[in-house]
PDB file of N, CA and C in Angstrom:
ATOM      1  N   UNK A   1     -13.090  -9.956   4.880  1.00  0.00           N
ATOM      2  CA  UNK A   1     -12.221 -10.867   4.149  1.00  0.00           C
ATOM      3  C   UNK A   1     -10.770 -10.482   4.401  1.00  0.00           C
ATOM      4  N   UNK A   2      -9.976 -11.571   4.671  1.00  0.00           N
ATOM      5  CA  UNK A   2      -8.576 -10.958   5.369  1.00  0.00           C
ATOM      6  C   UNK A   2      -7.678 -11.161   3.777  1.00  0.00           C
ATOM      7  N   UNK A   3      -6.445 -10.087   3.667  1.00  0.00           N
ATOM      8  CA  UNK A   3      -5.580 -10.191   2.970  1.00  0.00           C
ATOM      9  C   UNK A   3      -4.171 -10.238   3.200  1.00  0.00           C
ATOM     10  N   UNK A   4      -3.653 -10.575   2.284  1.00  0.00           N
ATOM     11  CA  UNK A   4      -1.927 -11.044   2.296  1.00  0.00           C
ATOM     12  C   UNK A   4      -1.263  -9.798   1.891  1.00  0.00           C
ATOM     13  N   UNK A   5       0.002  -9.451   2.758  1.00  0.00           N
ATOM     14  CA  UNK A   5       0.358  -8.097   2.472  1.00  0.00           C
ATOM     15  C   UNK A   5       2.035  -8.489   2.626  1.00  0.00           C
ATOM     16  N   UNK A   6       2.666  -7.910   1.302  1.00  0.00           N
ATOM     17  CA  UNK A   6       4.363  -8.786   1.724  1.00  0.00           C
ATOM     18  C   UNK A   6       4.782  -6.771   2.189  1.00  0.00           C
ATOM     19  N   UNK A   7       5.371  -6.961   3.055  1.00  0.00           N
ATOM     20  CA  UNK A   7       5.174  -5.668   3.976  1.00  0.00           C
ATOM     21  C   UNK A   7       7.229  -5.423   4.312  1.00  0.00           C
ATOM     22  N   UNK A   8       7.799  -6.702   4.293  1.00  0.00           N
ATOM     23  CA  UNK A   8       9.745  -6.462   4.778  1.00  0.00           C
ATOM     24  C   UNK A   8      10.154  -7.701   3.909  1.00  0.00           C
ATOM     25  N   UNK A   9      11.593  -7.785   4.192  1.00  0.00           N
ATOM     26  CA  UNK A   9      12.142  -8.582   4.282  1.00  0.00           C
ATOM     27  C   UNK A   9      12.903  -9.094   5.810  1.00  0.00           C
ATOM     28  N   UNK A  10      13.318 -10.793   5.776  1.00  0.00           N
ATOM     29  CA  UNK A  10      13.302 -10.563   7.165  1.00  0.00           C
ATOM     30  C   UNK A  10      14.734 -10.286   7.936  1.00  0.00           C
ATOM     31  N   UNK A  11      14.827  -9.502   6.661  1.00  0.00           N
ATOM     32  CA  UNK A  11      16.463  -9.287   7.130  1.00  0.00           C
ATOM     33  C   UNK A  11      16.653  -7.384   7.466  1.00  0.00           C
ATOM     34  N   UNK A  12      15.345  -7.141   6.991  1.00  0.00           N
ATOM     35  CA  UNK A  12      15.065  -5.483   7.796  1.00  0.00           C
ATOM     36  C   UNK A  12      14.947  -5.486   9.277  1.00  0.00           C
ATOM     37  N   UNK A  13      14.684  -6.626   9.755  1.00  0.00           N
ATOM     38  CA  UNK A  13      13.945  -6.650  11.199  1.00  0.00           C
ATOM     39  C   UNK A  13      15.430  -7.549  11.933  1.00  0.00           C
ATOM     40  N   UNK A  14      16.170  -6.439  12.833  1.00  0.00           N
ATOM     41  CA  UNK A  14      17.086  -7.071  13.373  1.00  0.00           C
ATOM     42  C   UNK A  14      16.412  -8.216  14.369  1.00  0.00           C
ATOM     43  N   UNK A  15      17.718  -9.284  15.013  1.00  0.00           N
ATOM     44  CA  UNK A  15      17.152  -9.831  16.268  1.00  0.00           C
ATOM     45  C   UNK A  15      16.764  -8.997  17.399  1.00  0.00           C
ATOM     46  N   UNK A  16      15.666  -9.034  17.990  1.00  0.00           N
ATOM     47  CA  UNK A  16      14.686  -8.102  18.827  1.00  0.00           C
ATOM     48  C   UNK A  16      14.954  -6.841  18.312  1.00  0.00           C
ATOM     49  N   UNK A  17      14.727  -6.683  17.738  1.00  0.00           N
ATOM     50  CA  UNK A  17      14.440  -4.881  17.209  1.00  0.00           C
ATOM     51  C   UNK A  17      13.007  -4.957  16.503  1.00  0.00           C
ATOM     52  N   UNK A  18      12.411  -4.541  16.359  1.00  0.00           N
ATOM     53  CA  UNK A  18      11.290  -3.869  15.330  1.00  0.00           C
ATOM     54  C   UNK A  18      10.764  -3.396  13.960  1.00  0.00           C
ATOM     55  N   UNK A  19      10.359  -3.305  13.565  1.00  0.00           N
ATOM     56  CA  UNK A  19       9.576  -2.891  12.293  1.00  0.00           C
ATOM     57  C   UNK A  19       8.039  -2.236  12.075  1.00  0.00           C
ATOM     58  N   UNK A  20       7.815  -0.986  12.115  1.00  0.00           N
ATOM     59  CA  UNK A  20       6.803  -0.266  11.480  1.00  0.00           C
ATOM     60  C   UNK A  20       6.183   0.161  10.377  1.00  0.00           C
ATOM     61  N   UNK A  21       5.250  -0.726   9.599  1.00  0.00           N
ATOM     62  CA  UNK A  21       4.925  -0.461   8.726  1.00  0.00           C
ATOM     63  C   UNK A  21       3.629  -0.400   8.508  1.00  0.00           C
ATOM     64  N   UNK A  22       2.628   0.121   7.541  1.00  0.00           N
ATOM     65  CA  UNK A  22       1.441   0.409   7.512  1.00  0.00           C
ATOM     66  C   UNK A  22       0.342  -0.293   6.479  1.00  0.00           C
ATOM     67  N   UNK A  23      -0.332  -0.631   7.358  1.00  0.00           N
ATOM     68  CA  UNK A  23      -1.264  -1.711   6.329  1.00  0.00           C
ATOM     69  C   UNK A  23      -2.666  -1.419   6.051  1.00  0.00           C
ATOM     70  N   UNK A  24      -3.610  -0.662   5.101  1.00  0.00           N
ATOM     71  CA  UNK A  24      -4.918  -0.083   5.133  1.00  0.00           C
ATOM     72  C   UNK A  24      -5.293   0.946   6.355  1.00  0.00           C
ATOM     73  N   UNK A  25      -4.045   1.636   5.869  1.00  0.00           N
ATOM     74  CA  UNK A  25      -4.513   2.769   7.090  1.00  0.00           C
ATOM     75  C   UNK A  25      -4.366   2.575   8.994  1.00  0.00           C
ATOM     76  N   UNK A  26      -3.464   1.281   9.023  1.00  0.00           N
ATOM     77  CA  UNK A  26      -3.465   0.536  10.454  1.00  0.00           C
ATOM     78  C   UNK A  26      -1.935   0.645  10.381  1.00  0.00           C
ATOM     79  N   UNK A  27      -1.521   1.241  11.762  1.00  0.00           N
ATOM     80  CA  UNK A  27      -0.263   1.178  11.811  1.00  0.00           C
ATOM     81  C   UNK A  27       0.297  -0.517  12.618  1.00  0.00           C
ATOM     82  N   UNK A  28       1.435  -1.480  12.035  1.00  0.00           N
ATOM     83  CA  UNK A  28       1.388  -2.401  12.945  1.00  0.00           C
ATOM     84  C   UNK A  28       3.019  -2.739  13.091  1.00  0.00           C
ATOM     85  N   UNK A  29       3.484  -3.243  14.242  1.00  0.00           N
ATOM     86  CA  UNK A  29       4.592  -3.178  14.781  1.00  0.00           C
ATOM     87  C   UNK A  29       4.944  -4.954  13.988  1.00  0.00           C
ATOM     88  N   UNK A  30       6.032  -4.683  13.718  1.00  0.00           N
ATOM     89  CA  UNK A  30       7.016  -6.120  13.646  1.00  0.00           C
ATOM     90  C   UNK A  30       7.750  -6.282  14.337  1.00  0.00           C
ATOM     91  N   UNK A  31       7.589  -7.683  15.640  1.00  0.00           N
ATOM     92  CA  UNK A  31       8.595  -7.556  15.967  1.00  0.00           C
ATOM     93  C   UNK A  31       9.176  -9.455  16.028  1.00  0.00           C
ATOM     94  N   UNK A  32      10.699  -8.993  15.620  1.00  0.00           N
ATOM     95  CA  UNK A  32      11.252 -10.312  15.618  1.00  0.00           C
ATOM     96  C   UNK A  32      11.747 -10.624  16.858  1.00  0.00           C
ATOM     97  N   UNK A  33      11.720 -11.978  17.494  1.00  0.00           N
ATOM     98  CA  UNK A  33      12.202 -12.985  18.577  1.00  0.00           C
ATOM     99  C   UNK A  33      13.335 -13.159  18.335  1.00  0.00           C
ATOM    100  N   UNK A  34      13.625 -13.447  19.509  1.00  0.00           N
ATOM    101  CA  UNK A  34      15.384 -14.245  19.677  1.00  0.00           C
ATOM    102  C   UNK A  34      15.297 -15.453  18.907  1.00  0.00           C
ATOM    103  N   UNK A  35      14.316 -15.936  18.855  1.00  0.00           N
ATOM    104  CA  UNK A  35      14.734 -17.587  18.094  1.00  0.00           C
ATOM    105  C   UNK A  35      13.882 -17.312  16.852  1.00  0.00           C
ATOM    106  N   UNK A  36      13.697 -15.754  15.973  1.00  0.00           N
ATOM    107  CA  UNK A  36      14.021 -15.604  14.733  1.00  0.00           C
ATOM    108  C   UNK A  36      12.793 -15.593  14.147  1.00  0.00           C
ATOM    109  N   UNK A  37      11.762 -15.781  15.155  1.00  0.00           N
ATOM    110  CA  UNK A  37      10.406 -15.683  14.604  1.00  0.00           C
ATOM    111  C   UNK A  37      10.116 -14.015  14.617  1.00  0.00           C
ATOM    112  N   UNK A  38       8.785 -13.785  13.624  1.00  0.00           N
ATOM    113  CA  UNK A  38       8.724 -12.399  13.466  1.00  0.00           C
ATOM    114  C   UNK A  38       6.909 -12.414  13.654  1.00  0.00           C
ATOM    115  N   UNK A  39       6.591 -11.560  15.115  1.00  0.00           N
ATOM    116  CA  UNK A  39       4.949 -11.650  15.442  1.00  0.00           C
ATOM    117  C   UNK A  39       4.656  -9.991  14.626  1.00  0.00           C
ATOM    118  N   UNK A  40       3.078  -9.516  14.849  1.00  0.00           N
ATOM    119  CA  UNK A  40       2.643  -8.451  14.228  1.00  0.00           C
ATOM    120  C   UNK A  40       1.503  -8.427  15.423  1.00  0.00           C
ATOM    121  N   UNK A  41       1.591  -7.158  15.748  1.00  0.00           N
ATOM    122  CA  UNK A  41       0.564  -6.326  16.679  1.00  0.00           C
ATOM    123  C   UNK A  41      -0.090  -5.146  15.969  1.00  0.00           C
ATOM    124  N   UNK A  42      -1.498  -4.507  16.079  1.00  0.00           N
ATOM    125  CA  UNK A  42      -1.240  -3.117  15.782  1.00  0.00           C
ATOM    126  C   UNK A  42      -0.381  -2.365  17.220  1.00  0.00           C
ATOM    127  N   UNK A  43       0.078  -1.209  16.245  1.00  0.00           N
ATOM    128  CA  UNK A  43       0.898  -0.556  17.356  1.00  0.00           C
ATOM    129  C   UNK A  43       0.521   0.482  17.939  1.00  0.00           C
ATOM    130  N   UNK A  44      -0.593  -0.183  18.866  1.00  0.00           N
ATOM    131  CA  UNK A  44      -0.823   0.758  20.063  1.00  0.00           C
ATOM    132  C   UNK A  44      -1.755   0.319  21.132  1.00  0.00           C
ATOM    133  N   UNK A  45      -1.187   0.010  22.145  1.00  0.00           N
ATOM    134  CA  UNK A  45      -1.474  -0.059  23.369  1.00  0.00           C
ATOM    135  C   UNK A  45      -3.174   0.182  23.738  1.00  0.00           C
ATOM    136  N   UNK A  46      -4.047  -1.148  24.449  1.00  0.00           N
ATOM    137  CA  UNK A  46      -5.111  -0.485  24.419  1.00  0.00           C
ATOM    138  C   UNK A  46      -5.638   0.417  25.753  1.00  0.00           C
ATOM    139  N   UNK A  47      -4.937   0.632  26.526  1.00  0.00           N
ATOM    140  CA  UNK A  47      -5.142   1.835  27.534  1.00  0.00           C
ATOM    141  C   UNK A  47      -4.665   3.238  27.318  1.00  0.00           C
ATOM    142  N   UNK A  48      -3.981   3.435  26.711  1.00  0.00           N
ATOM    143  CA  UNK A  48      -3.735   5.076  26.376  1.00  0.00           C
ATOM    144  C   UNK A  48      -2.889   5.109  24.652  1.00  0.00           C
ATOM    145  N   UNK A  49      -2.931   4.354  23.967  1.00  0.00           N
ATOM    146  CA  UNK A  49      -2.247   4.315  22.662  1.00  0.00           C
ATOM    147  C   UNK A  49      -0.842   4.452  22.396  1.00  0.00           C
ATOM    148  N   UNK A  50      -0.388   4.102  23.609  1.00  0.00           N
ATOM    149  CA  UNK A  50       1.268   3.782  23.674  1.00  0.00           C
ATOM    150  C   UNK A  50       1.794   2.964  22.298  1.00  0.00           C
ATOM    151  N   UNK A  51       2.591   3.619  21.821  1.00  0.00           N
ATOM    152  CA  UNK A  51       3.580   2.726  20.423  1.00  0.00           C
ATOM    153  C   UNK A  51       4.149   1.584  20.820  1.00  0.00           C
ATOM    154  N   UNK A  52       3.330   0.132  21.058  1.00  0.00           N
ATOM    155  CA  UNK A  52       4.096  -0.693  21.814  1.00  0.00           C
ATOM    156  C   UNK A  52       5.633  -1.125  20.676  1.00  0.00           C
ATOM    157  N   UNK A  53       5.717  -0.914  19.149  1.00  0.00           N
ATOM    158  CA  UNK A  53       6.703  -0.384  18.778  1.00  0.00           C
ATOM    159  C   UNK A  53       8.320  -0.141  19.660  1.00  0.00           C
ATOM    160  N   UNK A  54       8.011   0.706  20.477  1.00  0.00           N
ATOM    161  CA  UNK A  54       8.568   1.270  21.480  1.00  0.00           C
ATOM    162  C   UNK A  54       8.942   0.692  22.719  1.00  0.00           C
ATOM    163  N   UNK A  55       8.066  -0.625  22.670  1.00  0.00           N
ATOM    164  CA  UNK A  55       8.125  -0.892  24.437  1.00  0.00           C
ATOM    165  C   UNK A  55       9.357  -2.133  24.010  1.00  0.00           C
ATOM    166  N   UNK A  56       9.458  -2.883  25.357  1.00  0.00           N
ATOM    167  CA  UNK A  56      10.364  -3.420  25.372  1.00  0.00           C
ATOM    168  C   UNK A  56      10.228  -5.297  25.408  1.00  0.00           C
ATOM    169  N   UNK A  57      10.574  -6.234  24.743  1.00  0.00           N
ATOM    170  CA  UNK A  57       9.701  -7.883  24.407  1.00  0.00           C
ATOM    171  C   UNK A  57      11.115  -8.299  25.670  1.00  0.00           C
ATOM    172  N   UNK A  58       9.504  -9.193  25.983  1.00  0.00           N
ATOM    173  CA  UNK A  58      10.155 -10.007  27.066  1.00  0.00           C
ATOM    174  C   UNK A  58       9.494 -11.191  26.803  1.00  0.00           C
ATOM    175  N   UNK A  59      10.409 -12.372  26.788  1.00  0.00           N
ATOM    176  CA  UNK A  59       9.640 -13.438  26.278  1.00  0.00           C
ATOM    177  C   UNK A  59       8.522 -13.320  25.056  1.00  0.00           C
ATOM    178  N   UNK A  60       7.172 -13.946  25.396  1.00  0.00           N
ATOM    179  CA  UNK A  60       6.336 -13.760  24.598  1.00  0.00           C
ATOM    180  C   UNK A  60       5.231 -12.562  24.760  1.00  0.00           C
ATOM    181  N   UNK A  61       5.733 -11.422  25.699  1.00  0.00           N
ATOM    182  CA  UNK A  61       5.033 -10.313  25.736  1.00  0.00           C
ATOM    183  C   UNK A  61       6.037  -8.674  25.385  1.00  0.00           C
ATOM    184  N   UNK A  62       5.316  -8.228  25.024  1.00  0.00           N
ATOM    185  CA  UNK A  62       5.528  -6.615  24.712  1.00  0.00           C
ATOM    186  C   UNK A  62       5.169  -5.848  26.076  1.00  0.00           C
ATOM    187  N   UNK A  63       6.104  -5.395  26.233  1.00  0.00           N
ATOM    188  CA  UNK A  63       5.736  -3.938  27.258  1.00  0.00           C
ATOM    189  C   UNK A  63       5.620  -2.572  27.010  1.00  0.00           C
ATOM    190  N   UNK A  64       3.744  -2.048  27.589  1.00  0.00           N
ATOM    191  CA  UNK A  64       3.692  -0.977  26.428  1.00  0.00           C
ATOM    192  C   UNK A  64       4.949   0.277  27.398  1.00  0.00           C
ATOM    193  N   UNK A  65       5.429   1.308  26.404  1.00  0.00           N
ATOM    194  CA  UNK A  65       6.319   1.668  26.464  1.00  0.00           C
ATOM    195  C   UNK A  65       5.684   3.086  27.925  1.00  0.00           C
ATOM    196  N   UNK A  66       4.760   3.040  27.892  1.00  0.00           N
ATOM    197  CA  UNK A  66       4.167   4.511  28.790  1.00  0.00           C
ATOM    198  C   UNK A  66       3.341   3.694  30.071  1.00  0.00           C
ATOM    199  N   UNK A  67       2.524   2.372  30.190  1.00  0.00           N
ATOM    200  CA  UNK A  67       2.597   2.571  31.342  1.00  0.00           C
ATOM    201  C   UNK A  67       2.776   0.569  31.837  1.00  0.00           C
ATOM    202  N   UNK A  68       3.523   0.483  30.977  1.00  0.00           N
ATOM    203  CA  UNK A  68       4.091  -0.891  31.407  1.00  0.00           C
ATOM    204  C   UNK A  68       2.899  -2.446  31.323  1.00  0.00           C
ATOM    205  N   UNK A  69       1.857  -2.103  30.285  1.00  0.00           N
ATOM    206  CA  UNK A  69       0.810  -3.068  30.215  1.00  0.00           C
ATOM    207  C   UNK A  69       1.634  -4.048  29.163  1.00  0.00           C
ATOM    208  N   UNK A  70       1.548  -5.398  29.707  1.00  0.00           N
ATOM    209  CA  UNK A  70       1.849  -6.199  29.158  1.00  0.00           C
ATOM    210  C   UNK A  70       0.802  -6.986  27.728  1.00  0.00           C
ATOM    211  N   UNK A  71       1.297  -7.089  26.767  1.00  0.00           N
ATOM    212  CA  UNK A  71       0.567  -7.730  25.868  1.00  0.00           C
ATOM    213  C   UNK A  71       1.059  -9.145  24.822  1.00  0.00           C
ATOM    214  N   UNK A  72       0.780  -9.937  24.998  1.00  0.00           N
ATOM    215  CA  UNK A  72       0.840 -10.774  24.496  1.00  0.00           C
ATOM    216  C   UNK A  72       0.928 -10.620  22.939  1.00  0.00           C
ATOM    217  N   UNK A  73       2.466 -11.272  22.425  1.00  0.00           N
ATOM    218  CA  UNK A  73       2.667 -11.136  21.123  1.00  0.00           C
ATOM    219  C   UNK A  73       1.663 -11.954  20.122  1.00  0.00           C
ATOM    220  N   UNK A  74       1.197 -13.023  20.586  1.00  0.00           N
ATOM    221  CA  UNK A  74       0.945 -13.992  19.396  1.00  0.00           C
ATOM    222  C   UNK A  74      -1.036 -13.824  19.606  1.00  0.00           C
ATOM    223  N   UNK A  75      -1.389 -13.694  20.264  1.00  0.00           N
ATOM    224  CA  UNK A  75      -2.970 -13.072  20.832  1.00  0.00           C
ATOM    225  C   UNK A  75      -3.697 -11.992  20.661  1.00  0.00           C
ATOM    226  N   UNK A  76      -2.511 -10.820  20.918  1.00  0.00           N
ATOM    227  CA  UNK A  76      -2.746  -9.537  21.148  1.00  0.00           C
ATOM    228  C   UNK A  76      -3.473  -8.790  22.892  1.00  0.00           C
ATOM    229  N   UNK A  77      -3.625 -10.085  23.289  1.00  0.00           N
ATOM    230  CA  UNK A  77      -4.466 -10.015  25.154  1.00  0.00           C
ATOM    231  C   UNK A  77      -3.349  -9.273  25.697  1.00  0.00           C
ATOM    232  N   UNK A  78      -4.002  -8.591  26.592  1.00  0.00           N
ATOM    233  CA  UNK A  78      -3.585  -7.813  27.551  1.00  0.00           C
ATOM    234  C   UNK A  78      -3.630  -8.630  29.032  1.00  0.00           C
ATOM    235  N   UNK A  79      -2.557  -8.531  29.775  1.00  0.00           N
ATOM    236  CA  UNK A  79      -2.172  -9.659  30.770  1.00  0.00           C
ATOM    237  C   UNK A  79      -2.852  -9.169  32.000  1.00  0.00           C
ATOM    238  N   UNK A  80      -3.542  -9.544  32.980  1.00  0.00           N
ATOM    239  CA  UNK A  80      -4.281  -9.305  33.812  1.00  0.00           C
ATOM    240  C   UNK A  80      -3.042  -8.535  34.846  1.00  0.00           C
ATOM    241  N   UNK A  81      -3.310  -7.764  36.032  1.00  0.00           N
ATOM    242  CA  UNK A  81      -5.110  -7.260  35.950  1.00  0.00           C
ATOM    243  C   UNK A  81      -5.537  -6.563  35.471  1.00  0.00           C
ATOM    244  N   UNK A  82      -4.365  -6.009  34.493  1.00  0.00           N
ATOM    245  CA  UNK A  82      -5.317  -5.050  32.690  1.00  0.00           C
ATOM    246  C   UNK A  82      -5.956  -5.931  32.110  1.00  0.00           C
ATOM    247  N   UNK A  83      -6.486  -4.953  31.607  1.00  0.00           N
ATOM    248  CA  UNK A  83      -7.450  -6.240  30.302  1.00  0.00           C
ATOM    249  C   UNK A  83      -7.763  -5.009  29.208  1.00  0.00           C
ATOM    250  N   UNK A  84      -7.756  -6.248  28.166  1.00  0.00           N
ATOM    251  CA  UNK A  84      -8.027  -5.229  26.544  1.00  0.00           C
ATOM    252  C   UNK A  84      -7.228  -6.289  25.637  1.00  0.00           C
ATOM    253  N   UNK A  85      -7.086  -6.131  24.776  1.00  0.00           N
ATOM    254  CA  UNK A  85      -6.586  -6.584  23.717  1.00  0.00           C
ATOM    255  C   UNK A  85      -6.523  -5.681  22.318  1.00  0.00           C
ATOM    256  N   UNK A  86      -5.262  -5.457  21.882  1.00  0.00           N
ATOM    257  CA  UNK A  86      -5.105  -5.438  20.484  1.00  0.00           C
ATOM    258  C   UNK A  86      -5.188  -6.337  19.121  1.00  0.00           C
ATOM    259  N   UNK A  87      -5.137  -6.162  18.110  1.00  0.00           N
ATOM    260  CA  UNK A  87      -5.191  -6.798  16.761  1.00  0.00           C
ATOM    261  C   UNK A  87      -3.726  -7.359  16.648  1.00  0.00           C
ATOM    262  N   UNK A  88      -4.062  -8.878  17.069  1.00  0.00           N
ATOM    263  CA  UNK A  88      -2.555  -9.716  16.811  1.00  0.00           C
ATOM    264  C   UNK A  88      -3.243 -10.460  15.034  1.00  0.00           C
ATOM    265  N   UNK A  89      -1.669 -10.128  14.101  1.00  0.00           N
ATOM    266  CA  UNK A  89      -2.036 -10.543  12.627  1.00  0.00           C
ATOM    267  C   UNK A  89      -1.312 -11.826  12.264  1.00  0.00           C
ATOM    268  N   UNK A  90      -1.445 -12.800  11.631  1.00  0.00           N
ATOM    269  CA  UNK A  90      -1.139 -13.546  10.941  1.00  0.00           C
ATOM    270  C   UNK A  90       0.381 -13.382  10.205  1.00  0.00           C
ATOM    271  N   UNK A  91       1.776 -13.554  10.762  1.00  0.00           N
ATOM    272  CA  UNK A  91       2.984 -13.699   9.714  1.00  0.00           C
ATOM    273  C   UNK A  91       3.470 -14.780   9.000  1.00  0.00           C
ATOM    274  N   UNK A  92       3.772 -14.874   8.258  1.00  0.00           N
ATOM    275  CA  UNK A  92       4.648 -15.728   7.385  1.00  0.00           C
ATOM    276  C   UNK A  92       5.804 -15.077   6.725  1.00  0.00           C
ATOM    277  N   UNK A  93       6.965 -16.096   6.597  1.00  0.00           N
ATOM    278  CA  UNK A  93       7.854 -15.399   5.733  1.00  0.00           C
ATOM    279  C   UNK A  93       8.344 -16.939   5.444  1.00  0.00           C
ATOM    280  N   UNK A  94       8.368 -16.120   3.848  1.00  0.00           N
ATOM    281  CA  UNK A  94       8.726 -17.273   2.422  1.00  0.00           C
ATOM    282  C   UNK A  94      10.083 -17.648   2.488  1.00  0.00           C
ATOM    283  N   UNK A  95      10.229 -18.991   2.763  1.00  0.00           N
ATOM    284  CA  UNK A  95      12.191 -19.652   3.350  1.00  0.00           C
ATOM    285  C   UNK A  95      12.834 -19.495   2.315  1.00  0.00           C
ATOM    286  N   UNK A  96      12.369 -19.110   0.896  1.00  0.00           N
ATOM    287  CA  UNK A  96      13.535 -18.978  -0.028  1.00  0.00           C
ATOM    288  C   UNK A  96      14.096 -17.486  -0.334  1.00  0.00           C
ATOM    289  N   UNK A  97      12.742 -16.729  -0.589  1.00  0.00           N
ATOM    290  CA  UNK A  97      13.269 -15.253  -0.554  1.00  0.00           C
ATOM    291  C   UNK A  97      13.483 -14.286   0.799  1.00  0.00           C
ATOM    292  N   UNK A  98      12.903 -14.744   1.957  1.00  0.00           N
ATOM    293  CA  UNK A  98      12.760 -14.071   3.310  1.00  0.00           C
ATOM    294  C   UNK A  98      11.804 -13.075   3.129  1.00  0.00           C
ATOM    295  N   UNK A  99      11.039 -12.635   2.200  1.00  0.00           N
ATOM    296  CA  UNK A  99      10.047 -11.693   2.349  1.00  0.00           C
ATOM    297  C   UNK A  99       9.240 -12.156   3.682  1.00  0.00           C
ATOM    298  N   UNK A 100       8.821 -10.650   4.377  1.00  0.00           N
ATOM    299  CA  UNK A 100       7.793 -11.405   4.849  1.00  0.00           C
ATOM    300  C   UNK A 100       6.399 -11.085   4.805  1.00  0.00           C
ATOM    301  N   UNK A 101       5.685 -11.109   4.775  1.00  0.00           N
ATOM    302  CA  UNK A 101       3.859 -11.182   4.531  1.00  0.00           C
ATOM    303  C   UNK A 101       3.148 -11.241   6.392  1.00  0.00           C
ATOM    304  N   UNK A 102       2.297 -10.238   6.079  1.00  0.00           N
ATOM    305  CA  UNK A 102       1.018 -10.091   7.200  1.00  0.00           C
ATOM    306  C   UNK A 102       0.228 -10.405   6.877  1.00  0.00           C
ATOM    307  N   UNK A 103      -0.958 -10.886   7.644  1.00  0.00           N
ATOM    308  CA  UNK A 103      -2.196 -10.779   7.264  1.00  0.00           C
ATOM    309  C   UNK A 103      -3.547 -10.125   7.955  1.00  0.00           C
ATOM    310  N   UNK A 104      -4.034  -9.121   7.419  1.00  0.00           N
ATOM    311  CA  UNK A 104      -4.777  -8.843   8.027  1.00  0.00           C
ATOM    312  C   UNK A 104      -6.061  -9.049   7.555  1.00  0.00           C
TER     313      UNK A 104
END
C-alpha cells in the first residue's frame, strides 16, 4: 500500500540542485528541473550504488556520479546498453503552500 510523505518545501530544492531525504528507511534524491518540476529517485545507482544525488541531470536523465549510467528521472530505467532500473516515486507539490509530498 503506497503512502503520502510531505518530505520539503519547494523552495529547499534550488533550480537543478537536489534534495536528500529519507523515507521508511529508503534514501531518495529530489531533484528539481529547469522548468521547476521536482522528480524523486531512490538514491542509488543500480550497478554499483552510486549517490545519483551526486550525479549530474541532463534533460530528463541523471548521470550516476561513478560510472556515468544514465537513468531516467520520471521511470527510474536505466538507458541502454545498461540496464536496471531504480524506484522512480510519485511527486506532488501543493500550489498554495509549496510543500512538497512523495509517494512511495
Amino acid at each position: 500500500m503506497s503512502q503520502r510523505y510531505s518530505v520539503a518545501h519547494e523552495s529547499d530544492i534550488d533550480t537543478l540542485g537536489t534534495r536528500v531525504v529519507t523515507i521508511e528507511n529508503t534514501e531518495v534524491a529530489l531533484f528539481r528541473l529547469s522548468d521547476g518540476t521536482i522528480k524523486a529517485l531512490e538514491n542509488r545507482c543500480p550497478h554499483k550504488g552510486g549517490r545519483l544525488s551526486e550525479g549530474m541531470v541532463c534533460g530528463n536523465m541523471v548521470h550516476c556520479p561513478l560510472h556515468d549510467w544514465k537513468i531516467h528521472l520520471t521511470s527510474g530505467k536505466v538507458q541502454a546498453p545498461d540496464e536496471g532500473e531504480v524506484s522512480a516515486y510519485l511527486v506532488e507539490v501543493d500550489p498554495p503552500s509549496g510543500i512538497v509530498y512523495v509517494t512511495i
